[in-house]
C-alpha atoms as a PDB file:
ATOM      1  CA  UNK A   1     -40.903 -77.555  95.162  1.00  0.00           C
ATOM      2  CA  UNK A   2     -40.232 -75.787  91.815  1.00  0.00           C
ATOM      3  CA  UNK A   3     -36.427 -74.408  91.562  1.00  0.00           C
ATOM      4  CA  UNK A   4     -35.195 -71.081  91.653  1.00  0.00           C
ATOM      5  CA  UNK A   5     -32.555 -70.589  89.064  1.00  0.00           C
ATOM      6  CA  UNK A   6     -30.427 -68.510  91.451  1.00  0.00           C
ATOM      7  CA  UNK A   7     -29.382 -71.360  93.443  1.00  0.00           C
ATOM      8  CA  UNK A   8     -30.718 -74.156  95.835  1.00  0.00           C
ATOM      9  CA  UNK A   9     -29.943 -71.974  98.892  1.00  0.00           C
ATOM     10  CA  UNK A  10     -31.775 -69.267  97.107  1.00  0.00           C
ATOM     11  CA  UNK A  11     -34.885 -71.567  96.645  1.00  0.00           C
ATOM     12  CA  UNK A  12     -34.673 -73.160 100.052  1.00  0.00           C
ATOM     13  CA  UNK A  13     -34.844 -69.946 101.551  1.00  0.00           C
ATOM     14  CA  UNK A  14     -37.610 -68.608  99.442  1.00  0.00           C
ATOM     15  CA  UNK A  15     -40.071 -71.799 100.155  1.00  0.00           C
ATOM     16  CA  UNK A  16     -39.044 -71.838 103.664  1.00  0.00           C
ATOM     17  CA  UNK A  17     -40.433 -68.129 104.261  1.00  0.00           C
ATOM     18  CA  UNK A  18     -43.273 -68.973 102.203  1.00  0.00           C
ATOM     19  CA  UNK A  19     -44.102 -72.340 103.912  1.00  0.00           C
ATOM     20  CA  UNK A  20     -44.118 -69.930 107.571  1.00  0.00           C
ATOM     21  CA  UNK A  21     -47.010 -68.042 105.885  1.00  0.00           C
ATOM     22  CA  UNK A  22     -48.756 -70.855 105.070  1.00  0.00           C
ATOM     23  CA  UNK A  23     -48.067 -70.651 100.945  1.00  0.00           C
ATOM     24  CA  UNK A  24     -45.982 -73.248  98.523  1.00  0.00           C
ATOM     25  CA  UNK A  25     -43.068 -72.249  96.030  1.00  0.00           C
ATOM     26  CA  UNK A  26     -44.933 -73.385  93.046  1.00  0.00           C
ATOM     27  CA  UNK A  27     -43.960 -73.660  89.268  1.00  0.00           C
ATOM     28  CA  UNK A  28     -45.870 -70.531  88.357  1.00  0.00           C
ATOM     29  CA  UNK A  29     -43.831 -68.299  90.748  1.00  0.00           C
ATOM     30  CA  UNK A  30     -40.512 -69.878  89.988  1.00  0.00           C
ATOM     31  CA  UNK A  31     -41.478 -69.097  86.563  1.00  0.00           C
ATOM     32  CA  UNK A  32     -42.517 -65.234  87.348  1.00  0.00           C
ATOM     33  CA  UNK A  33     -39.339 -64.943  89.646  1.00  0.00           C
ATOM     34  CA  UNK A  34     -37.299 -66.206  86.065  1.00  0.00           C
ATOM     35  CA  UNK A  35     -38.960 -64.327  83.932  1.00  0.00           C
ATOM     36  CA  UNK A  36     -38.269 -61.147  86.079  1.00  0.00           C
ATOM     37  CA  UNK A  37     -34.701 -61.998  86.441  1.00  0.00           C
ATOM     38  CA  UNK A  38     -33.872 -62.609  82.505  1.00  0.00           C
ATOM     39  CA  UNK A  39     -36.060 -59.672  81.212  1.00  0.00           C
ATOM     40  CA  UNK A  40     -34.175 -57.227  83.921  1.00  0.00           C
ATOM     41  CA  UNK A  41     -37.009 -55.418  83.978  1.00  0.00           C
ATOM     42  CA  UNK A  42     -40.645 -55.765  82.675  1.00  0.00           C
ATOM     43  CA  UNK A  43     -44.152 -54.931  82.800  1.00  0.00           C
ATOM     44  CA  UNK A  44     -46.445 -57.907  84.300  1.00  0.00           C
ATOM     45  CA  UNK A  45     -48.276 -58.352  80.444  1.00  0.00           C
ATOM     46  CA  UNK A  46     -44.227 -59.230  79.553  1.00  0.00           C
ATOM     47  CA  UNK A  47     -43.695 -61.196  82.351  1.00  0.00           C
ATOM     48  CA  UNK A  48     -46.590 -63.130  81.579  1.00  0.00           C
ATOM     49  CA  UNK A  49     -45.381 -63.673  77.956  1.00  0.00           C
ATOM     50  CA  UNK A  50     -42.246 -64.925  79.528  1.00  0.00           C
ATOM     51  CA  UNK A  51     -43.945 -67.212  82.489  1.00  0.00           C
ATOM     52  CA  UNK A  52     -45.762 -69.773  79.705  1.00  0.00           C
ATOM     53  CA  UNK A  53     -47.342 -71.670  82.746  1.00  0.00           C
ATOM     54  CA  UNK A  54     -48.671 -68.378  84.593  1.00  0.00           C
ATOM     55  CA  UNK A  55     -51.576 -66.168  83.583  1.00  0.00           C
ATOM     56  CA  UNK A  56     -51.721 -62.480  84.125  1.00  0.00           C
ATOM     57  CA  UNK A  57     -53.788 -63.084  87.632  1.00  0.00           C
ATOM     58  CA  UNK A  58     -51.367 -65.235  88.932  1.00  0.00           C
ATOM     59  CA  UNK A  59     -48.555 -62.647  87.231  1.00  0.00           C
ATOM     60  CA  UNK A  60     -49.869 -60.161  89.240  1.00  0.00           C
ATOM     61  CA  UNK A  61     -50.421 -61.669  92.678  1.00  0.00           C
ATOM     62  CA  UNK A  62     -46.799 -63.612  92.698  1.00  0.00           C
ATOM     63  CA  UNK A  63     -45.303 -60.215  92.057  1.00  0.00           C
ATOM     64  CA  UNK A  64     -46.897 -58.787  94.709  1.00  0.00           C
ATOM     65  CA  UNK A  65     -46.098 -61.681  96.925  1.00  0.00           C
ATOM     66  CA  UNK A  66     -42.276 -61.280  95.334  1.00  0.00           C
ATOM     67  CA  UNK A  67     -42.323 -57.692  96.460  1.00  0.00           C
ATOM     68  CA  UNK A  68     -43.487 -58.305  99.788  1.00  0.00           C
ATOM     69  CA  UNK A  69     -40.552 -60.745 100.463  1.00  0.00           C
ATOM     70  CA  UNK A  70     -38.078 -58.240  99.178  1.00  0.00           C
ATOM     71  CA  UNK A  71     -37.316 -60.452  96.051  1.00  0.00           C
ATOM     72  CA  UNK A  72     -38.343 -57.649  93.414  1.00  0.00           C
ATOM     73  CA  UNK A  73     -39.515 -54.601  93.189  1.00  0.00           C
ATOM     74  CA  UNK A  74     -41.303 -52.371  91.072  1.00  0.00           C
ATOM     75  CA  UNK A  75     -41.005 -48.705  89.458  1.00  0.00           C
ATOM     76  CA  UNK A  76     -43.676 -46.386  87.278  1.00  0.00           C
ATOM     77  CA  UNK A  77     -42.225 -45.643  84.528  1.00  0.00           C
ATOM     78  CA  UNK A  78     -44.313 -42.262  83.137  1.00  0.00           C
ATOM     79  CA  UNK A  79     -47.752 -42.676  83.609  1.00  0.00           C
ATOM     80  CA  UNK A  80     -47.912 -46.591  82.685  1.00  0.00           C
ATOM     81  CA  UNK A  81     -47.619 -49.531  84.227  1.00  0.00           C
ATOM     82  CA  UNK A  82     -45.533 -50.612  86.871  1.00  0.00           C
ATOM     83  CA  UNK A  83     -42.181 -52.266  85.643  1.00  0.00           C
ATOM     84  CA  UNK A  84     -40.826 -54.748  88.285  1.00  0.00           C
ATOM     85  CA  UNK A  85     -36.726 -55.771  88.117  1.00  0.00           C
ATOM     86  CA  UNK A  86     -34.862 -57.824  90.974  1.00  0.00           C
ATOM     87  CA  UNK A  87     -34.611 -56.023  94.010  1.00  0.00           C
ATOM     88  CA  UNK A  88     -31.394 -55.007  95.091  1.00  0.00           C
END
C-alpha cells in the first residue's frame, strides 16, 4: 500500500474504503492525493507535473475517485478548467 503523507490512520482509512469497492491505494494516487495537498490548489495538467509517476488519465480518474470519497474537491475557476484543493 503506497502512504498517505497525512498520516497512517489517514492512509489506513483511505485503502480500507477503497479495498470495500473493490480498488487498491496505489503509488499513483498517493502521489495525486500529495500533489493536491502541497500545490493547495491546482489544475489536473499541474497535478500531473507534480505526480512524476501518474499521467494525465490516471490524473484525472484518481481525482475523480478523490472527490467521490470526499478527499478533494474541485472549483471552475472562470471559464477554465477545474482546479481541485483538499476538501474541507
Amino acid at each position: 500500500m503506497a502512504s498517505v503523507p497525512t498520516g497512517d490512520d489517514e492512509a489506513a482509512e483511505l485503502a480500507r474504503r477503497l479495498r470495500a469497492q473493490g480498488l487498491r491505494w496505489t503509488q499513483q494516487r498517493a502521489e495525486v492525493l500529495a500533489a493536491v495537498r502541497a500545490l493547495g490548489h491546482g489544475t489536473p495538467e499541474q497535478i500531473a507535473a507534480a505526480a512524476p509517476n501518474a499521467d494525465l488519465a490516471t490524473v484525472y480518474r484518481t481525482l475523480e475517485l478523490l472527490e467521490d470519497l470526499g478527499v478533494v474537491a474541485h472549483t471552475h475557476l472562470d471559464h477554465g478548467a477545474p482546479a481541485y484543493r483538499p476538501a474541507d
